[in-house]
C-alpha atoms as a PDB file:
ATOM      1  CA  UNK A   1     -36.696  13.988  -6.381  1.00  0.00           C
ATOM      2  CA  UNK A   2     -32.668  14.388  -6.183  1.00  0.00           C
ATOM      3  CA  UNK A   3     -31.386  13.475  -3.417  1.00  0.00           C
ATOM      4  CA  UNK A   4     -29.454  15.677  -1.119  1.00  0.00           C
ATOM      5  CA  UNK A   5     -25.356  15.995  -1.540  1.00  0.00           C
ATOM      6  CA  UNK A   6     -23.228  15.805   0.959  1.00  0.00           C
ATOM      7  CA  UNK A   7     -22.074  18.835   2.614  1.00  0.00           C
ATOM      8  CA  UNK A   8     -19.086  20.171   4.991  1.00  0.00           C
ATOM      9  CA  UNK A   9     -20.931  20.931   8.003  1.00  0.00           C
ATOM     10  CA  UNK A  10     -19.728  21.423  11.841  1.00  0.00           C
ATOM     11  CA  UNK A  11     -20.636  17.876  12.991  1.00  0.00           C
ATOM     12  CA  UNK A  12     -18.933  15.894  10.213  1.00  0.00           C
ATOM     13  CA  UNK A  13     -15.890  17.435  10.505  1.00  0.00           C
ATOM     14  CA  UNK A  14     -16.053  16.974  14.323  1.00  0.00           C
ATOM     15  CA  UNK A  15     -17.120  12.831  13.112  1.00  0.00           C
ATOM     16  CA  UNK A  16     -14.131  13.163  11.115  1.00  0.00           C
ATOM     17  CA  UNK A  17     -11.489  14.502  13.893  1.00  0.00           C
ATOM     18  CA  UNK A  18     -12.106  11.733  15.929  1.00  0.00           C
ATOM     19  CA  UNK A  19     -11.337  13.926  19.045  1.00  0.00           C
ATOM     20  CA  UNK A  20     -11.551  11.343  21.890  1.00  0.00           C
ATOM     21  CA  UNK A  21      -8.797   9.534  20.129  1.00  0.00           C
ATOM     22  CA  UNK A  22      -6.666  12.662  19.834  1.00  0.00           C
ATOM     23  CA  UNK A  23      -6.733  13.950  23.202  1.00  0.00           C
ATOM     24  CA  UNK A  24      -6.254  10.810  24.491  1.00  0.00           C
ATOM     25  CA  UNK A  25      -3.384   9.894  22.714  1.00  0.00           C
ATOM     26  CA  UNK A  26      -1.501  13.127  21.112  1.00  0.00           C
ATOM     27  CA  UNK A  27      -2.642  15.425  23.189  1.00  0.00           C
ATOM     28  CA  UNK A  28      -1.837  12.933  26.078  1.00  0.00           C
ATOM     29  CA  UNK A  29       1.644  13.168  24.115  1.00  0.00           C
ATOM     30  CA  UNK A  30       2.456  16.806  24.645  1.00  0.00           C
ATOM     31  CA  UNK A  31       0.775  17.326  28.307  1.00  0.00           C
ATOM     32  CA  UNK A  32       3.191  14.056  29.332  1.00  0.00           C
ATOM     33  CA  UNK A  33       6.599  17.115  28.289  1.00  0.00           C
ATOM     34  CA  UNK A  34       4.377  20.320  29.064  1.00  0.00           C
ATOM     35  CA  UNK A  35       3.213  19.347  32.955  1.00  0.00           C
ATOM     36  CA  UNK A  36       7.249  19.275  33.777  1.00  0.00           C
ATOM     37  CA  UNK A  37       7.900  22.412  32.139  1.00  0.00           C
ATOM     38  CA  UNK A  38       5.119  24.045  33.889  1.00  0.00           C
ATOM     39  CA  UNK A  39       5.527  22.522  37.111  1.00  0.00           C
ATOM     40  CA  UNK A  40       9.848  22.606  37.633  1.00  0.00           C
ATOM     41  CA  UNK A  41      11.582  24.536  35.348  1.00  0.00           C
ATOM     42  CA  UNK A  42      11.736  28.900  35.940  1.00  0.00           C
ATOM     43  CA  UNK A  43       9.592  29.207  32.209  1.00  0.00           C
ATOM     44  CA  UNK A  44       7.358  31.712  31.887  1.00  0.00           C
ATOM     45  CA  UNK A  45       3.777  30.011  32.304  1.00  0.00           C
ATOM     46  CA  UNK A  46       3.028  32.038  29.722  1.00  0.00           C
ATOM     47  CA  UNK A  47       5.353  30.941  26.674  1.00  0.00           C
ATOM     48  CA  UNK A  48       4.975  27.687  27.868  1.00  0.00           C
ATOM     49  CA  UNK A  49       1.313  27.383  27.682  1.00  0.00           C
ATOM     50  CA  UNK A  50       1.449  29.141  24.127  1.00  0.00           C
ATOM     51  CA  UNK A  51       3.633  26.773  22.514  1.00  0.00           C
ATOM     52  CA  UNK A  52       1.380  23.837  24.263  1.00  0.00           C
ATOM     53  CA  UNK A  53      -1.604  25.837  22.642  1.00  0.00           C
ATOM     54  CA  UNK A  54      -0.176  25.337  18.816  1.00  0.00           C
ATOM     55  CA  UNK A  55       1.375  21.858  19.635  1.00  0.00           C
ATOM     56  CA  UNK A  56      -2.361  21.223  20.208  1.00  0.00           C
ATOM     57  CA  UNK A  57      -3.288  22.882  17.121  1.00  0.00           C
ATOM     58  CA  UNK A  58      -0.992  20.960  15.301  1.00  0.00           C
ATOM     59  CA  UNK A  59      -2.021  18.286  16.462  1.00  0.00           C
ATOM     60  CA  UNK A  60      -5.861  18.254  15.985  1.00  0.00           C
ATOM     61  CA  UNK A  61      -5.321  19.746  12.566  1.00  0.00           C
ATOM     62  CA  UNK A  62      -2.161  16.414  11.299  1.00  0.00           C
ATOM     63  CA  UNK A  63      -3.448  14.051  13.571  1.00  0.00           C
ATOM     64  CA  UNK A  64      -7.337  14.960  13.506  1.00  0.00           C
ATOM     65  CA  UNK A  65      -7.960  16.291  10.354  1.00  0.00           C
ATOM     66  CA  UNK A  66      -5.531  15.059   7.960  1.00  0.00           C
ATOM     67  CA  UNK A  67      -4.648  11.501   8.981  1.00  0.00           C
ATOM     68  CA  UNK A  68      -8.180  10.828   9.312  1.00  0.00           C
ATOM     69  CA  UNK A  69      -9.124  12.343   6.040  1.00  0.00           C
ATOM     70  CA  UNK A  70      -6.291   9.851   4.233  1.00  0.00           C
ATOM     71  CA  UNK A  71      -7.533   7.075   6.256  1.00  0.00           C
ATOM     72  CA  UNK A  72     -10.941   7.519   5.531  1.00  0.00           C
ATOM     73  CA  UNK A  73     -10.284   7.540   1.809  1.00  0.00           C
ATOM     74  CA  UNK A  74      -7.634   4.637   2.092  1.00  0.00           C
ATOM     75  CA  UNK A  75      -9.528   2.312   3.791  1.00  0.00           C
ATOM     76  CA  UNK A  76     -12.556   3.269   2.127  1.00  0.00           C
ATOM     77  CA  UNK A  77     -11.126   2.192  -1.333  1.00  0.00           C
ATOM     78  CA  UNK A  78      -9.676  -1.075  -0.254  1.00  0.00           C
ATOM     79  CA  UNK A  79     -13.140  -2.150   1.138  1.00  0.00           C
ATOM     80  CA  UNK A  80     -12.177  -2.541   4.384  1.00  0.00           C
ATOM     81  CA  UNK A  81     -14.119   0.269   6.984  1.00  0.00           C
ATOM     82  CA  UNK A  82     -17.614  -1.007   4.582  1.00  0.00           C
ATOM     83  CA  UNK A  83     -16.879  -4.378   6.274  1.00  0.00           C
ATOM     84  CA  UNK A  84     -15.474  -3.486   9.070  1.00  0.00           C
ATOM     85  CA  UNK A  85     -17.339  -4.332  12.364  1.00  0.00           C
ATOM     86  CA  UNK A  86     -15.833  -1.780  14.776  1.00  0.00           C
ATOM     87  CA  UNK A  87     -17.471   0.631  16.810  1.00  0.00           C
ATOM     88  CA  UNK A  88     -14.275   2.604  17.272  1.00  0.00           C
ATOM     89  CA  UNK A  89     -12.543   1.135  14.856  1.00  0.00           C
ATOM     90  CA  UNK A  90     -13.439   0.991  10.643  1.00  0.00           C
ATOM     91  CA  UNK A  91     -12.372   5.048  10.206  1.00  0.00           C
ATOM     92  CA  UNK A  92     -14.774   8.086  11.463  1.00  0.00           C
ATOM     93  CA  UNK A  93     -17.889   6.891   9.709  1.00  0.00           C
ATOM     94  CA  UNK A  94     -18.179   9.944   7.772  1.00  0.00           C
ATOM     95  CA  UNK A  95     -18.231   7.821   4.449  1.00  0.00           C
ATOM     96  CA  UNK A  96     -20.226   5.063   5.248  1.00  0.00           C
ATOM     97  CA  UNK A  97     -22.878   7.044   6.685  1.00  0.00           C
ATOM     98  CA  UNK A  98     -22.912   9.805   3.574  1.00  0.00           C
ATOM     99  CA  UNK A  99     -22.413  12.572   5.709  1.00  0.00           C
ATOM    100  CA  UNK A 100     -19.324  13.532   3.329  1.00  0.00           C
ATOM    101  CA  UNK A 101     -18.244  11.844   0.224  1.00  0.00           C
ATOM    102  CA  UNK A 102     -14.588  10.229  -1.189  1.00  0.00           C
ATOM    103  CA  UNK A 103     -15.108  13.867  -3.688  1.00  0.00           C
ATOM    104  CA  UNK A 104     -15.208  16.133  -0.673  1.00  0.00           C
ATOM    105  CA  UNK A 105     -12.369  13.849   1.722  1.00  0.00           C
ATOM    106  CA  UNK A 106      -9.819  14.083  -1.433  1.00  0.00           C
ATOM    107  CA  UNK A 107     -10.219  17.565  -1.477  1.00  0.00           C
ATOM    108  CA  UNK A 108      -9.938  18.488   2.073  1.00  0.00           C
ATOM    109  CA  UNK A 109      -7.420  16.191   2.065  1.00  0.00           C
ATOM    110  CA  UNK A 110      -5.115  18.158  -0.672  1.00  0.00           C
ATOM    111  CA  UNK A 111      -5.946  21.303   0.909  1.00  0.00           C
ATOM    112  CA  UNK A 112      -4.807  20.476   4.234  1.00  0.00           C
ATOM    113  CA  UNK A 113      -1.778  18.935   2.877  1.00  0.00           C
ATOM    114  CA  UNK A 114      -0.830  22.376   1.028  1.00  0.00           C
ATOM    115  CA  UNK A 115      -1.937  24.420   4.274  1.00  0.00           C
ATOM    116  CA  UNK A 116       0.260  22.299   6.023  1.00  0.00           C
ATOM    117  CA  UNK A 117       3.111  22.086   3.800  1.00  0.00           C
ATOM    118  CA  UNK A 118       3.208  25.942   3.313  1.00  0.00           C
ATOM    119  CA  UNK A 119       3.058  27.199   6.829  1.00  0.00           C
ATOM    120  CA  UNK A 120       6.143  24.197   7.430  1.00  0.00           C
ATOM    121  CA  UNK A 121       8.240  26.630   5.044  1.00  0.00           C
ATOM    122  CA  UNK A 122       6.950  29.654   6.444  1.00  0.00           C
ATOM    123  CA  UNK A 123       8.119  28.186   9.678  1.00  0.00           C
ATOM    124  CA  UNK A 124      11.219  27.389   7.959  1.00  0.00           C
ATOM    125  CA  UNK A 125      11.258  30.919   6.559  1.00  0.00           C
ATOM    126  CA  UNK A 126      11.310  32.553   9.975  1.00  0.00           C
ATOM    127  CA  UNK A 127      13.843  30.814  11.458  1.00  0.00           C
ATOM    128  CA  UNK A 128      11.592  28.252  13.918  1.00  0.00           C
ATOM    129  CA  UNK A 129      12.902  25.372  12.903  1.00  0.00           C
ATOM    130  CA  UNK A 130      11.769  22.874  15.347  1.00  0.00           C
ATOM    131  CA  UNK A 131       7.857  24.144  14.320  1.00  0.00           C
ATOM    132  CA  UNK A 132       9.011  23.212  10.616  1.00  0.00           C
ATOM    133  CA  UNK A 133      10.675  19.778  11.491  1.00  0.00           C
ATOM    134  CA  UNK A 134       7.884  19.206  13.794  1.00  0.00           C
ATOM    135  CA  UNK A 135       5.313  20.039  11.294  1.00  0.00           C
ATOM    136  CA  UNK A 136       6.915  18.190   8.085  1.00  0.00           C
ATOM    137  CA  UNK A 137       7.402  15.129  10.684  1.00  0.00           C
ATOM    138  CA  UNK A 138       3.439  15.088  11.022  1.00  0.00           C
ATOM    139  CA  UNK A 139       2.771  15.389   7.331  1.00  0.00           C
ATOM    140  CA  UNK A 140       5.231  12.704   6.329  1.00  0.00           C
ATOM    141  CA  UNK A 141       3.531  10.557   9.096  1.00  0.00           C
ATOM    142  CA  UNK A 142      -0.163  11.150   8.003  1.00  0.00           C
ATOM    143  CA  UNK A 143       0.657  10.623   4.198  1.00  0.00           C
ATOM    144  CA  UNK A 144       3.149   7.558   4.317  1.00  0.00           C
ATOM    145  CA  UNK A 145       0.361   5.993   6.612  1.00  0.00           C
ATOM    146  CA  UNK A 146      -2.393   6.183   4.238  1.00  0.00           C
ATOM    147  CA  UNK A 147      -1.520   7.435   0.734  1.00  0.00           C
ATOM    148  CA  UNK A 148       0.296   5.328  -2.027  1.00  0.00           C
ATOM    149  CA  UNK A 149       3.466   4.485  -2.629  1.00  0.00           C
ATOM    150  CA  UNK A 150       3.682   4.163   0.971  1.00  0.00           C
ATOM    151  CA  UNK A 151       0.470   2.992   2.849  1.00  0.00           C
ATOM    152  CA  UNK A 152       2.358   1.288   5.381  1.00  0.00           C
ATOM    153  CA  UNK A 153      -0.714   1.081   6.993  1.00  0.00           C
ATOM    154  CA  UNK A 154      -1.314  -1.661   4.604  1.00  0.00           C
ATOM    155  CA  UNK A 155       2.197  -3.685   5.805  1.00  0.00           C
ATOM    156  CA  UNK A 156       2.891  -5.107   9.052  1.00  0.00           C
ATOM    157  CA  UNK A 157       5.330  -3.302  11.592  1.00  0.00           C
ATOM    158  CA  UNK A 158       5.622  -0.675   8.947  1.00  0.00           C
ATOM    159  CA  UNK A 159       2.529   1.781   9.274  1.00  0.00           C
ATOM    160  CA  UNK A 160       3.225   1.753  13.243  1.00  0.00           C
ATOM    161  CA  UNK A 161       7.158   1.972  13.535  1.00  0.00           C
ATOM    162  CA  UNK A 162       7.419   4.433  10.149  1.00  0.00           C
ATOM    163  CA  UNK A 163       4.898   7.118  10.198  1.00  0.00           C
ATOM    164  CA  UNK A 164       2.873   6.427  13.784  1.00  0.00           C
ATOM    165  CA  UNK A 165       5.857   6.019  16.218  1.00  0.00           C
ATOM    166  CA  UNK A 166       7.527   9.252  14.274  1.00  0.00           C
ATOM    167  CA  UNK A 167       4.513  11.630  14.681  1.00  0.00           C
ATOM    168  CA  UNK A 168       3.929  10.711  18.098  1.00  0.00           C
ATOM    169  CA  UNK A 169       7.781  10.516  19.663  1.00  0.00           C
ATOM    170  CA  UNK A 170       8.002  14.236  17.546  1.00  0.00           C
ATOM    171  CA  UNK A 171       4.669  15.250  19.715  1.00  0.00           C
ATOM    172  CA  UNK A 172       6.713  14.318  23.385  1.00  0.00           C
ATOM    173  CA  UNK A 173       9.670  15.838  22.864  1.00  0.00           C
ATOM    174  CA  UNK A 174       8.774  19.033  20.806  1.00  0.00           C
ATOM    175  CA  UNK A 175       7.501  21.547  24.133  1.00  0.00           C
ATOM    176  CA  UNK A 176      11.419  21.270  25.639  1.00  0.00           C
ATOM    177  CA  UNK A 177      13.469  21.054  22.254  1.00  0.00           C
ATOM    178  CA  UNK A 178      11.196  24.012  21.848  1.00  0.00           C
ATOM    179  CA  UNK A 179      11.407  26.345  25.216  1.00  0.00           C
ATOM    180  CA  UNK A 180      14.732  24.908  26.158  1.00  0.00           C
ATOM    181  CA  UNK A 181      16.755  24.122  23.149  1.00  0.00           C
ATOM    182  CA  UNK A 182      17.699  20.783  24.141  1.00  0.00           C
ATOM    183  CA  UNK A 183      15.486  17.359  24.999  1.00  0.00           C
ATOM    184  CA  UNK A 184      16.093  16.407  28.564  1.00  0.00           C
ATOM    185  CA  UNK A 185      16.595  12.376  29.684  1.00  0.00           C
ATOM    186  CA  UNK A 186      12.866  12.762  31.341  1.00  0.00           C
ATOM    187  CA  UNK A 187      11.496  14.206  28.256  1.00  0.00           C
ATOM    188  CA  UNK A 188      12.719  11.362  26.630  1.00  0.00           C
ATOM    189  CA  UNK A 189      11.677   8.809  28.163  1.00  0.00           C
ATOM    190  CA  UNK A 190       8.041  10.656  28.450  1.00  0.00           C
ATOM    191  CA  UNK A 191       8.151  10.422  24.597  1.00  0.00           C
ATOM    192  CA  UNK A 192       9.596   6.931  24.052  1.00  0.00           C
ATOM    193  CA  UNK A 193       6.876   5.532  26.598  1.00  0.00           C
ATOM    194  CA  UNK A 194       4.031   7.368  25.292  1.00  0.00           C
ATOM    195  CA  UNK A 195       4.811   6.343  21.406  1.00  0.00           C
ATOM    196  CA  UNK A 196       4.474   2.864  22.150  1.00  0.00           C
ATOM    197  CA  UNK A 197       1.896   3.037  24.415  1.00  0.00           C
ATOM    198  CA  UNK A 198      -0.098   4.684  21.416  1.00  0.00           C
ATOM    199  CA  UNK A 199       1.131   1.736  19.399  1.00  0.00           C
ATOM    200  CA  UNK A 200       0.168  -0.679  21.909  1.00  0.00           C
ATOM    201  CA  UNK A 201      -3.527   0.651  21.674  1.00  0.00           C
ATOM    202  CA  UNK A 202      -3.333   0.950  17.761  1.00  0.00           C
ATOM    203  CA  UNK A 203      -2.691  -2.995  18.463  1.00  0.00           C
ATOM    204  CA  UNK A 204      -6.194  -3.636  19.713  1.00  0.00           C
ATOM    205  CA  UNK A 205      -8.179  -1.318  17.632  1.00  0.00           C
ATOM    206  CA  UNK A 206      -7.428  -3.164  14.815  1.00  0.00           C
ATOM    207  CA  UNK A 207      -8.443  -6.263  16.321  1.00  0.00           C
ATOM    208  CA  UNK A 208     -12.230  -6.096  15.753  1.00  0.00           C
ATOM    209  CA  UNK A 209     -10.942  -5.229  11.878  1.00  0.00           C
ATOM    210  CA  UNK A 210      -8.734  -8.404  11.177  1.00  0.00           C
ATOM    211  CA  UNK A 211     -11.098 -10.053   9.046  1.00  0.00           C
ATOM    212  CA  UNK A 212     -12.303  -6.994   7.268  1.00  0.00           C
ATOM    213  CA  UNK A 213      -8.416  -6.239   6.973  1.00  0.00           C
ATOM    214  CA  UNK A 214      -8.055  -9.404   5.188  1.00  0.00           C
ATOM    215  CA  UNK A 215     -10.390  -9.233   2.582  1.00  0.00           C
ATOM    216  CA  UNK A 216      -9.560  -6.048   1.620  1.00  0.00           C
ATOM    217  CA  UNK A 217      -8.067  -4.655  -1.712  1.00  0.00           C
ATOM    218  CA  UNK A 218      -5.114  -4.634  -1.672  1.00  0.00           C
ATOM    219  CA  UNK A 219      -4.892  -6.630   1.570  1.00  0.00           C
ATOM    220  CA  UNK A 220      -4.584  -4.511   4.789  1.00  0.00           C
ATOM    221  CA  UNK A 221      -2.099  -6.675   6.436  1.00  0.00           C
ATOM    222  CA  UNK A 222      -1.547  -4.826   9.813  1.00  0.00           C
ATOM    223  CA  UNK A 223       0.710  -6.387  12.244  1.00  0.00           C
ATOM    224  CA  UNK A 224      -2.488  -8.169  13.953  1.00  0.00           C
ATOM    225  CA  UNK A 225      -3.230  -9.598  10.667  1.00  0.00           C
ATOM    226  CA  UNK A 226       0.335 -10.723   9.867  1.00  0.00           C
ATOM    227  CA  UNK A 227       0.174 -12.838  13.145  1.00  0.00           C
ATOM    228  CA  UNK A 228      -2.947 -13.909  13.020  1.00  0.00           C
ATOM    229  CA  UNK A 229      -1.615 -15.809   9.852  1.00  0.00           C
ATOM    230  CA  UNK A 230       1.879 -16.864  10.982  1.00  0.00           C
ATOM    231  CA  UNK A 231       0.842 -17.837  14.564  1.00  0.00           C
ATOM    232  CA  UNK A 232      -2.784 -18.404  14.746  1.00  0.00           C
ATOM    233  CA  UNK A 233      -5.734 -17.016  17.148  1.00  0.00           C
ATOM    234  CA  UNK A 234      -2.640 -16.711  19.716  1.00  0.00           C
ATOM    235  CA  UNK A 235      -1.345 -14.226  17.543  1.00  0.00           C
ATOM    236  CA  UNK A 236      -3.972 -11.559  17.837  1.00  0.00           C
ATOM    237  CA  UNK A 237      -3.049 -10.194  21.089  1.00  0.00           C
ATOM    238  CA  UNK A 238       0.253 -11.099  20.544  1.00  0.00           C
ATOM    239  CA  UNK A 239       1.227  -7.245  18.792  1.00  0.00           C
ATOM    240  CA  UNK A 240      -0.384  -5.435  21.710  1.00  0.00           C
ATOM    241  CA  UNK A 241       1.469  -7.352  24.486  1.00  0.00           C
ATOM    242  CA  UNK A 242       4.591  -7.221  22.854  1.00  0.00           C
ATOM    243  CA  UNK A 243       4.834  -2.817  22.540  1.00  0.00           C
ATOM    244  CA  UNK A 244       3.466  -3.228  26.299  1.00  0.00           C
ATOM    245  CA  UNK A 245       6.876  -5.203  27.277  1.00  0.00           C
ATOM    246  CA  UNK A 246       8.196  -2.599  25.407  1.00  0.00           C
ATOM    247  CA  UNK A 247       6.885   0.039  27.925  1.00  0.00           C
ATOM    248  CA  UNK A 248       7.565  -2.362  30.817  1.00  0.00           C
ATOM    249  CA  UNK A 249      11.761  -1.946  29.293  1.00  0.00           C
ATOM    250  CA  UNK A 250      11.572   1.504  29.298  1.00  0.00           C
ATOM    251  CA  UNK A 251       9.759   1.543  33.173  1.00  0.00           C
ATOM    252  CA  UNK A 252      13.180  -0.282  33.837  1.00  0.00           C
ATOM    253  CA  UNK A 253      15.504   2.234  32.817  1.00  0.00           C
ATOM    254  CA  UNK A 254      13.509   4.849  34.667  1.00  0.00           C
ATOM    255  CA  UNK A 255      13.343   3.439  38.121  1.00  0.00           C
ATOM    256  CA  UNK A 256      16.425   4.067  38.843  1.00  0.00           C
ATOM    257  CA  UNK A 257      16.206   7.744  38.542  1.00  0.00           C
ATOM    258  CA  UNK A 258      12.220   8.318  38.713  1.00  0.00           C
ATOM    259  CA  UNK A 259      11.089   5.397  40.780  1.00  0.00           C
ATOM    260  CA  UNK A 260       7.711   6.973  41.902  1.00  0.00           C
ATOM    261  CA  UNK A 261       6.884   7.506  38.859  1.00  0.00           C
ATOM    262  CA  UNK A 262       7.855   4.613  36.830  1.00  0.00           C
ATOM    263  CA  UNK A 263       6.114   2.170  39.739  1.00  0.00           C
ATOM    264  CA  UNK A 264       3.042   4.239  39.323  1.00  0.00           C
ATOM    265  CA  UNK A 265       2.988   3.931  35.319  1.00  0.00           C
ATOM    266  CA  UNK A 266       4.060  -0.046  36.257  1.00  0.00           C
ATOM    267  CA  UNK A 267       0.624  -0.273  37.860  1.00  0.00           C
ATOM    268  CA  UNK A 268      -1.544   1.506  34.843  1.00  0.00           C
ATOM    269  CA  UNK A 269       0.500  -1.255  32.681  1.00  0.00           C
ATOM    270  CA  UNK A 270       0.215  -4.402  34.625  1.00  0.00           C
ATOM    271  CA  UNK A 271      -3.714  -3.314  34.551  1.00  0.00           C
ATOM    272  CA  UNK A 272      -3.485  -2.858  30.988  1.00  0.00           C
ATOM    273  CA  UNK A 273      -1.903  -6.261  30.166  1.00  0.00           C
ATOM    274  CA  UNK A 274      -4.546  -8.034  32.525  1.00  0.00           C
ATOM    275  CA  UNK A 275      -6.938  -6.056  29.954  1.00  0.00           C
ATOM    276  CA  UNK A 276      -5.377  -7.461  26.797  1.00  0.00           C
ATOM    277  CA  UNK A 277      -5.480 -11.181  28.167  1.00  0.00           C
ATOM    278  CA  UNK A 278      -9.191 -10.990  29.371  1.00  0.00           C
ATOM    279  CA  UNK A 279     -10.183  -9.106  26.507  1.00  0.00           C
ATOM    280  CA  UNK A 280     -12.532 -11.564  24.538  1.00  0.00           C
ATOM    281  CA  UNK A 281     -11.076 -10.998  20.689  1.00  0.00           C
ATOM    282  CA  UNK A 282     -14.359 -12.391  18.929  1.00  0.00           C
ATOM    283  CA  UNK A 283     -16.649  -9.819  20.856  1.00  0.00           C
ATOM    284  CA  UNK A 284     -16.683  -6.626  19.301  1.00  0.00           C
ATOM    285  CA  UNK A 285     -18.174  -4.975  22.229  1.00  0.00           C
ATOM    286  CA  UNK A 286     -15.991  -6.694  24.600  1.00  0.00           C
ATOM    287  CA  UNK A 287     -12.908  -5.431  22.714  1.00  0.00           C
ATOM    288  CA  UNK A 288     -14.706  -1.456  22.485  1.00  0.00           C
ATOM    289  CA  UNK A 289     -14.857  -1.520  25.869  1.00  0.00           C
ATOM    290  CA  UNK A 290     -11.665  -3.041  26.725  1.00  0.00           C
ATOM    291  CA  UNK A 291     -10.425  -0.042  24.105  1.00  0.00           C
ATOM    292  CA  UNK A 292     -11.740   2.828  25.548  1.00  0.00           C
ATOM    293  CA  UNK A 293     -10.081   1.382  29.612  1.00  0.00           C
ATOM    294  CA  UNK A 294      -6.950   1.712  27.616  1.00  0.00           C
ATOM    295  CA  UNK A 295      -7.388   5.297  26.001  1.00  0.00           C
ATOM    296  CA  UNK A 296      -8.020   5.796  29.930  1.00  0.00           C
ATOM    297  CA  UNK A 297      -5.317   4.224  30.862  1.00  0.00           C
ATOM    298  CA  UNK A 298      -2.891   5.787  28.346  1.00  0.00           C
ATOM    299  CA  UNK A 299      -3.794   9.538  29.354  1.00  0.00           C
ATOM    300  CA  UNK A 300      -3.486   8.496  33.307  1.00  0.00           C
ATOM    301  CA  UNK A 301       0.355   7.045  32.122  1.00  0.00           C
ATOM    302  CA  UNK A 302       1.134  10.550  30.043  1.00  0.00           C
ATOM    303  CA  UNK A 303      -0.206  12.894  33.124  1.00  0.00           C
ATOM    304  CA  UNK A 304       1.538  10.588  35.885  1.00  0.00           C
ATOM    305  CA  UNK A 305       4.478  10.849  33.922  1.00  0.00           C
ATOM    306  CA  UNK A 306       4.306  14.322  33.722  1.00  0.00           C
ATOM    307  CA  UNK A 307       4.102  15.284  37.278  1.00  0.00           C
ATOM    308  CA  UNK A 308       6.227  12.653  38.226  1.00  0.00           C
ATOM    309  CA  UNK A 309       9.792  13.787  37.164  1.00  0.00           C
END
């Protein structure tokens, strides 16, 4: 008897999207710029909440759909999500369980990437710039992450400052470069915060994949396994806690204009650092659920951010 194929069906492309981690982080992203728009500029509700609707397009279909097709294939290749013992981490799953195959990602993944790179010009075409920029930003991000020459996902500091922090700093400020032509102090800071937030939590989820990482081919030597090897176990959570001082920086600069709301997002971080030094590293369920407290804790920042400007 032959056994079935693969197919495209509704619930492995929904295994592939990886939603949770997309609303929690890039949709997170936009909300953090959107709520202030809403909430204290004279905007129509209405134009505001459409542009939110295809930021969130955008990002389900570059951030969902593509980047996770590229990863998928990427990681797939070098070995590393067969060995990897995540439960959030080591890509959707969509491979390693058969529900699609490397045939059927490559292909979505060049047809997305065309999609996406001709309704960029068509943006172009029509004069919205910003929805080009924005869009080309989230291509470049998804393909230098994943897709040789670049896979800087596969180099330490690279894959995160390069094509994550890009994407995801793009995503905050693109509602008011959008509606009001310029990006406002708040908006920036939203962004900045929010980026490395994200890049904080990238930090841990590839913790439970270091070893995997390692052994892969070529060697996936993310920033948690590049000090790992120059500084030791100590060096695991050392990536995470260093974006999170990062965050802590930027909470500086904005007390003194936002204080209510830079205290609050103080108290979401101080929780999250206790997190990252309790967080057993060997335990892979110990570091899933310390994971998921932090996707938490990452949308509470963006929305508290948001309503406090």
């Amino acid at each position: 008897m032959i056994p079935a194929q693969p197919v495209i069906t509704r619930k492995s492309i929904l295994t592939l999207l990886r939603l949770v981690a997309v609303v929690f982080s890039s949709i997170a992203a936009i909300l953090s710029t959107v709520l202030p728009l809403l909430f204290y500029t004279n905007l129509s509700a209405g134009a505001v909440v459409a542009v939110a609707s295809i930021l969130f397009m955008g990002a389900v279909c570059i951030h969902g759909m593509l980047t996770h097709t590229l990863n998928d294939i990427a990681d797939y290749q070098s070995g590393t999500d067969q060995y990897s013992p995540g439960i959030l981490s080591g890509g959707s799953g969509v491979l390693k369980t058969g529900t699609m195959s490397v045939r059927m990602l490559k292909q979505l993944g060049i047809w997305m990437t065309a999609v996406l790179f001709i309704i960029a010009l068509l943006f172009a075409f029509l004069g919205l710039a910003e929805f080009a920029v924005l869009t080309f930003v989230g291509i470049w991000g998804a393909i230098s992450y994943s897709i040789k020459p670049f896979q800087f996902a596969y180099y330490p500091f690279v894959g995160e400052w390069l094509s994550l922090f890009p994407t995801m700093l793009a995503l905050g400020i693109a509602a008011p470069w959008i509606l009001l032509g310029q990006v406002p102090i708040w908006a920036w800071q939203n962004a900045l915060i929010n980026a490395i937030w994200c890049m904080a939590w990238v930090m841990v989820h590839h913790i439970p994949d270091r070893h995997a990482d390692r052994n892969a081919v070529p060697v996936k030597q993310t920033t948690v396994v590049w000090t790992e090897n120059k500084f030791g176990a100590k060096g695991v959570k050392l990536p995470a806690m260093v974006y999170f001082i990062f965050v802590g920086l930027l909470l500086f600069w904005m007390v003194w204009t936002r204080p209510v709301g830079a205290m609050g997002a103080g108290v979401f971080l101080f929780y999250a650092i206790y997190l990252v030094i309790k967080m057993d590293m060997d335990d892979v369920e110990n570091v899933t659920d310390h994971e998921k407290k932090l996707l938490f804790l990452a949308f509470g920042t963006a929305i508290w951010l948001g309503v406090l400007v």
